[in-house]
N, C-alpha and C. Protein backbone atom coordinates (compact mmCIF):
# COMPACT_ATOMS: atom_id res chain seq x y z
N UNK A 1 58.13 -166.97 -26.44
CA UNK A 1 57.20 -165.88 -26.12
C UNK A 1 57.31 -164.80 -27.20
N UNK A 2 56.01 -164.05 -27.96
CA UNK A 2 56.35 -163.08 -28.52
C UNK A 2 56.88 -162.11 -27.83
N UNK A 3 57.37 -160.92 -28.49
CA UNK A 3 57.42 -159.69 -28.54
C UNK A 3 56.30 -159.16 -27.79
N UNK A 4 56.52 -158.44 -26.66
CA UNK A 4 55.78 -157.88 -25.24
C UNK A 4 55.02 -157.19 -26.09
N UNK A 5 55.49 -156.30 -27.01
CA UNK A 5 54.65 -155.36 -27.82
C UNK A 5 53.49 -155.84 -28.64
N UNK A 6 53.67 -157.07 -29.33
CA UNK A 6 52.80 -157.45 -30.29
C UNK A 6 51.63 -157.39 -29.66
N UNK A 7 51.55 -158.26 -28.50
CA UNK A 7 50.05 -158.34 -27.82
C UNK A 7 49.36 -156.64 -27.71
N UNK A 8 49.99 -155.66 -27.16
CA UNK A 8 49.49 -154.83 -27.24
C UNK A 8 48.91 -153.78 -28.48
N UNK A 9 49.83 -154.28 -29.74
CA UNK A 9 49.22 -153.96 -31.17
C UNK A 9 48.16 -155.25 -31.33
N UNK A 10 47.94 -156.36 -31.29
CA UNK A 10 47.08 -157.24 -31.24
C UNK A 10 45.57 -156.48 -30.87
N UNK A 11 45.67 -156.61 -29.63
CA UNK A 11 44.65 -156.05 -28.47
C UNK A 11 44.05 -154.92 -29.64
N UNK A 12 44.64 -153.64 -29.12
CA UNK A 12 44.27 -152.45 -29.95
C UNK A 12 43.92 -152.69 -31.04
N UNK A 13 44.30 -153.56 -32.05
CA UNK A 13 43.98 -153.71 -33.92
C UNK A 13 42.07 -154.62 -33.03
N UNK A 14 42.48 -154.64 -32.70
CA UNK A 14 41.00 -155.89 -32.08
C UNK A 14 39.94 -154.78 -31.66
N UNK A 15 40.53 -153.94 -30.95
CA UNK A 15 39.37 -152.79 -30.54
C UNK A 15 38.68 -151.79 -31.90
N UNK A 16 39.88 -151.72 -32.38
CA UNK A 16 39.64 -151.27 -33.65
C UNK A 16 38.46 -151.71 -34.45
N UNK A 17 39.17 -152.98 -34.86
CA UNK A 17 38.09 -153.76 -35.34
C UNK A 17 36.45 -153.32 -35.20
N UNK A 18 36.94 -153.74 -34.10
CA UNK A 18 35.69 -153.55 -33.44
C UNK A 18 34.81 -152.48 -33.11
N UNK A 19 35.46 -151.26 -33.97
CA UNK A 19 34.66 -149.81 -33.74
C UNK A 19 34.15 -149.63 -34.96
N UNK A 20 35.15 -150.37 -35.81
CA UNK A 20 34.84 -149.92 -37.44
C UNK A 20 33.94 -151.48 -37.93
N UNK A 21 33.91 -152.25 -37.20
CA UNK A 21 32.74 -153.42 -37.64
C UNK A 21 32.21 -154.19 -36.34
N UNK A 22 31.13 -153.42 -36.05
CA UNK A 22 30.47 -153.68 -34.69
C UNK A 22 30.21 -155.08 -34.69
N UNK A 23 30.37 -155.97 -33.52
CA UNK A 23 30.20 -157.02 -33.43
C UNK A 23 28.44 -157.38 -32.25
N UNK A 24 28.03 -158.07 -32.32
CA UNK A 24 26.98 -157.88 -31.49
C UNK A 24 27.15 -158.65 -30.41
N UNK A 25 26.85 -158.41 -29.09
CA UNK A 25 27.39 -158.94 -27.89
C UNK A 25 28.68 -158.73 -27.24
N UNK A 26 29.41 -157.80 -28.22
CA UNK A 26 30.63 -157.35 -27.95
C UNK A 26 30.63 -156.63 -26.73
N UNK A 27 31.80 -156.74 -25.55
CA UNK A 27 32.10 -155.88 -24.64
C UNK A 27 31.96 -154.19 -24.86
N UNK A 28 33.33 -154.56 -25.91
CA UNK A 28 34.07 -153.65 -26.74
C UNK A 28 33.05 -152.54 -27.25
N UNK A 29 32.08 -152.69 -28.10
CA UNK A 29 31.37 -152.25 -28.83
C UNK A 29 30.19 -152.03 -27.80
N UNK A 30 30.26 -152.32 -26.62
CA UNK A 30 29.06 -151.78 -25.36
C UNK A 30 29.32 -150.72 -25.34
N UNK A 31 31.20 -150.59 -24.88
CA UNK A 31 31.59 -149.36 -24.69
C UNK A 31 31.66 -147.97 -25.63
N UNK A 32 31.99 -148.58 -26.83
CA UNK A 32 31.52 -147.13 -27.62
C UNK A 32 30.16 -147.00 -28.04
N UNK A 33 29.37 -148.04 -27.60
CA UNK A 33 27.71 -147.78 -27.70
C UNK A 33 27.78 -146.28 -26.51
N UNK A 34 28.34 -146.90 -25.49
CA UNK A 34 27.84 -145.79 -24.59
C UNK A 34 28.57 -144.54 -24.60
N UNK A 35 29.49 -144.44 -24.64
CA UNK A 35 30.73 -143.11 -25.01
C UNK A 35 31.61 -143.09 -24.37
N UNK A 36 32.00 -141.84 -24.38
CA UNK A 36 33.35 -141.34 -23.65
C UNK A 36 32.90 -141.42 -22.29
N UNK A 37 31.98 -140.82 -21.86
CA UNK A 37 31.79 -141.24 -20.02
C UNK A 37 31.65 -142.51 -19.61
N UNK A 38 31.51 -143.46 -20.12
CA UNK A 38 31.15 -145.32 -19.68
C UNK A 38 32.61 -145.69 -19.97
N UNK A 39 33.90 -144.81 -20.97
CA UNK A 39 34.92 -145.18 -20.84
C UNK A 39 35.85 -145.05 -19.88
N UNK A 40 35.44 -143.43 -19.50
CA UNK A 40 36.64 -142.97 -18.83
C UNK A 40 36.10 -143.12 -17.40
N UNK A 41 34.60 -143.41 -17.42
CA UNK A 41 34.54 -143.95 -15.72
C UNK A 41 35.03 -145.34 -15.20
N UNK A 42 35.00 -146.64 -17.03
CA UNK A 42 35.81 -147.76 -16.45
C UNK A 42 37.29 -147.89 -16.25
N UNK A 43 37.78 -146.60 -16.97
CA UNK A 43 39.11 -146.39 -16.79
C UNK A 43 39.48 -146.08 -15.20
N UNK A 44 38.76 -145.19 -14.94
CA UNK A 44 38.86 -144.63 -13.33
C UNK A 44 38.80 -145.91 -12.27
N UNK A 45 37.29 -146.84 -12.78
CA UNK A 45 37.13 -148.23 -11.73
C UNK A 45 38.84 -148.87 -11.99
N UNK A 46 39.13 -149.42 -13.05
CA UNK A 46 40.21 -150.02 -13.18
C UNK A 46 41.35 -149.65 -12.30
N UNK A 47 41.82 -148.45 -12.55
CA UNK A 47 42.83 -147.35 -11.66
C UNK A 47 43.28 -147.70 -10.36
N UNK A 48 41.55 -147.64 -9.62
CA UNK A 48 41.60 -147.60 -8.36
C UNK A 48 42.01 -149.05 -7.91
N UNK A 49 41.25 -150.55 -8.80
CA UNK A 49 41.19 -151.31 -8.66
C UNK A 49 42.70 -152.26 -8.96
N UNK A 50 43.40 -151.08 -9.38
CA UNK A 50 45.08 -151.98 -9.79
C UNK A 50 45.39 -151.13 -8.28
N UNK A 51 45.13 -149.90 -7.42
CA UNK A 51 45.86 -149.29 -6.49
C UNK A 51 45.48 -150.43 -5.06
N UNK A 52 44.09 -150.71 -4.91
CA UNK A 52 43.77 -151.26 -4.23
C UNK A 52 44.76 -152.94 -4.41
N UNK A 53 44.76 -154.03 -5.19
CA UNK A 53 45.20 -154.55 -5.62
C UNK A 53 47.00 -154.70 -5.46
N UNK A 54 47.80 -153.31 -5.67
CA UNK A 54 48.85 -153.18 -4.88
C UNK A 54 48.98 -152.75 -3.55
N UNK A 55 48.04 -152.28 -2.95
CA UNK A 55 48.29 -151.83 -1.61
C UNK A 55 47.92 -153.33 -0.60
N UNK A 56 47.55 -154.20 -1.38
CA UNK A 56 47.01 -155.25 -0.86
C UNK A 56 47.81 -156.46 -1.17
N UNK A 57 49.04 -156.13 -1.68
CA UNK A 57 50.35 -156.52 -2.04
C UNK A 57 50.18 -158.14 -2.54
N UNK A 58 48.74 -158.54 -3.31
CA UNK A 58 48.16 -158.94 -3.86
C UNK A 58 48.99 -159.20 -5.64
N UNK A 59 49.54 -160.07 -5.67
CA UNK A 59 50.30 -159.78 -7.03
C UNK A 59 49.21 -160.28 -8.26
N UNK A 60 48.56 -161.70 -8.04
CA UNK A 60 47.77 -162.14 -8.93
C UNK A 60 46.82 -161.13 -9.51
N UNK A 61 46.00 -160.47 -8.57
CA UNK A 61 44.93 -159.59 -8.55
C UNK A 61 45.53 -157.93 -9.40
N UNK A 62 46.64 -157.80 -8.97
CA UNK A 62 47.91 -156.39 -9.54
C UNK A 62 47.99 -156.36 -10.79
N UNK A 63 48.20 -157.75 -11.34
CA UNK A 63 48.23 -158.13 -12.45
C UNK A 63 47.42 -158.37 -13.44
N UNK A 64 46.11 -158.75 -12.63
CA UNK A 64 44.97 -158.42 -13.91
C UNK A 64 43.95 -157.12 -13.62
N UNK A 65 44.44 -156.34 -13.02
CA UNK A 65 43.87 -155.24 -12.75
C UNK A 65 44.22 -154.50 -13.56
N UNK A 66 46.04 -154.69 -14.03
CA UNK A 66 46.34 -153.72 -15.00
C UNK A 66 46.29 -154.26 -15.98
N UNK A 67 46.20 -155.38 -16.62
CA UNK A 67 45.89 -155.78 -17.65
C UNK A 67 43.96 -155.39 -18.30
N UNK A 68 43.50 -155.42 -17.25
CA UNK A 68 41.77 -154.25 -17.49
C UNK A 68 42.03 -152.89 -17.70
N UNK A 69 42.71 -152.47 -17.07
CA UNK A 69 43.37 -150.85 -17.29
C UNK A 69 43.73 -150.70 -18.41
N UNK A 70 45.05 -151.51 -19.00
CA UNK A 70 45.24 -151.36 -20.40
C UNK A 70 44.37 -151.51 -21.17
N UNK A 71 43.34 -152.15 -21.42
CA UNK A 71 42.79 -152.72 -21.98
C UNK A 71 41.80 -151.58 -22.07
N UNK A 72 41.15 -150.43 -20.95
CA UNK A 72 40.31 -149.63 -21.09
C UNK A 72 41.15 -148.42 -21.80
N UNK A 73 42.54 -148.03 -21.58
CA UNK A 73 43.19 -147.65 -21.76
C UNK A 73 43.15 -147.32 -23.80
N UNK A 74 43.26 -148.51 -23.87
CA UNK A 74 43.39 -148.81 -25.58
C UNK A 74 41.90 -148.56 -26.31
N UNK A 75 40.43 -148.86 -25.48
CA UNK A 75 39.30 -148.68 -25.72
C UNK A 75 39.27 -146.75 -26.14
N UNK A 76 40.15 -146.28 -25.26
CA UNK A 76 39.75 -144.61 -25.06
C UNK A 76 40.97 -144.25 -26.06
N UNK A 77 42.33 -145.10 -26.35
CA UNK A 77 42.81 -144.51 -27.35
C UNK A 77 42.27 -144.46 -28.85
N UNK A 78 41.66 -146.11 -29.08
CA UNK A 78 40.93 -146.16 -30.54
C UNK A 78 39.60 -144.45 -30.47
N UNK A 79 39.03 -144.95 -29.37
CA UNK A 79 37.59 -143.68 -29.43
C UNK A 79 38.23 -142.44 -29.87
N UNK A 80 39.24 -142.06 -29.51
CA UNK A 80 40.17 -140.47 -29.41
C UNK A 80 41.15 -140.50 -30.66
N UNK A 81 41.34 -141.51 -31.16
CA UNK A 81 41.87 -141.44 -32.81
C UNK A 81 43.50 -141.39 -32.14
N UNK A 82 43.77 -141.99 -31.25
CA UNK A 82 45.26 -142.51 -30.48
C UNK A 82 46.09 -143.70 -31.08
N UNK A 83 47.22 -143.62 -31.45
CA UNK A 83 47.92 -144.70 -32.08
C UNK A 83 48.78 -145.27 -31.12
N UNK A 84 49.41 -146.31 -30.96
CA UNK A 84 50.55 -146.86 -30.36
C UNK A 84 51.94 -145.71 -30.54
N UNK A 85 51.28 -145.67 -31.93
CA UNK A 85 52.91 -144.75 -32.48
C UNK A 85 52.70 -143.57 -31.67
N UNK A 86 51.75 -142.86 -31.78
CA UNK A 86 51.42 -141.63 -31.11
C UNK A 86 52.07 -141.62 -29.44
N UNK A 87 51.79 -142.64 -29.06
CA UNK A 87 52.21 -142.60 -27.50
C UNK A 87 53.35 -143.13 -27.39
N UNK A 88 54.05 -143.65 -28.60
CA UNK A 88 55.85 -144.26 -28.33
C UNK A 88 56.33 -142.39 -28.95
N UNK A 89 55.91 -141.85 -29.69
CA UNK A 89 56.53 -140.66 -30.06
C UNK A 89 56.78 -139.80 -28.62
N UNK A 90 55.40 -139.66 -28.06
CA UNK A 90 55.38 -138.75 -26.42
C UNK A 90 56.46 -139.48 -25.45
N UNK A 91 56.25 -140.84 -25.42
CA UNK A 91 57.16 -141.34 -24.56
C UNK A 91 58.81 -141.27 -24.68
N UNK A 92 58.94 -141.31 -26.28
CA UNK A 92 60.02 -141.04 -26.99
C UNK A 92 60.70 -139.56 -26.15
N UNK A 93 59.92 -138.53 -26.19
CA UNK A 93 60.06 -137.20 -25.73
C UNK A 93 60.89 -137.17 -24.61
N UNK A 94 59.90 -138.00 -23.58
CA UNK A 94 60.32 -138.09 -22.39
C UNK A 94 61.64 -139.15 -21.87
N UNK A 95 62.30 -139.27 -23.16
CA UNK A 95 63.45 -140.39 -22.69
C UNK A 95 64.20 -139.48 -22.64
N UNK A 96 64.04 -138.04 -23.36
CA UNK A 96 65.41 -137.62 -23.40
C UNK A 96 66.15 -136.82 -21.81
């Protein structure tokens, strides 16, 4: 198995991609067609949909709920000029 991390630099270098060379039919590129509100409202659906998902003690469903979350997650960090590094530095903060 790789490195837990890679996939998530994977993912993100992919969104990237995908802001700086629009693909057509792209998900990805729907979403920054439409903006910051079509992001942060699928961020919100996702949210609810990983809470629902655990309260429903539902593991299969838990699990790709947050894997959509991240995934909108990384959409709103590329849009906002957000790095991986940027959020291991904050998190960094909070270890101490």
């Amino acid at each position: 198995m790789n490195n837990t991390f890679d996939i998530f630099l994977e993912v993100y270098n992919i969104i990237k991609d995908r802001k700086e060379n629009p693909k057509e039919g792209s998900y990805t590129n729907y979403l920054f067609d439409k903006g910051l509100d079509k992001i942060l409202k699928k961020i919100g659906e996702e949210a609810s949909e990983v809470i629902i998902g655990a309260k429903n003690n539902n593991i299969e469903e838990t699990r790709y709920e947050i894997s959509d979350l991240l995934y909108h997650i990384m959409v709103l960090m590329v849009q906002q000029g957000l790095t991986w590094d940027d959020i291991s530095t904050e998190l960094e903060k909070r270890r101490r």
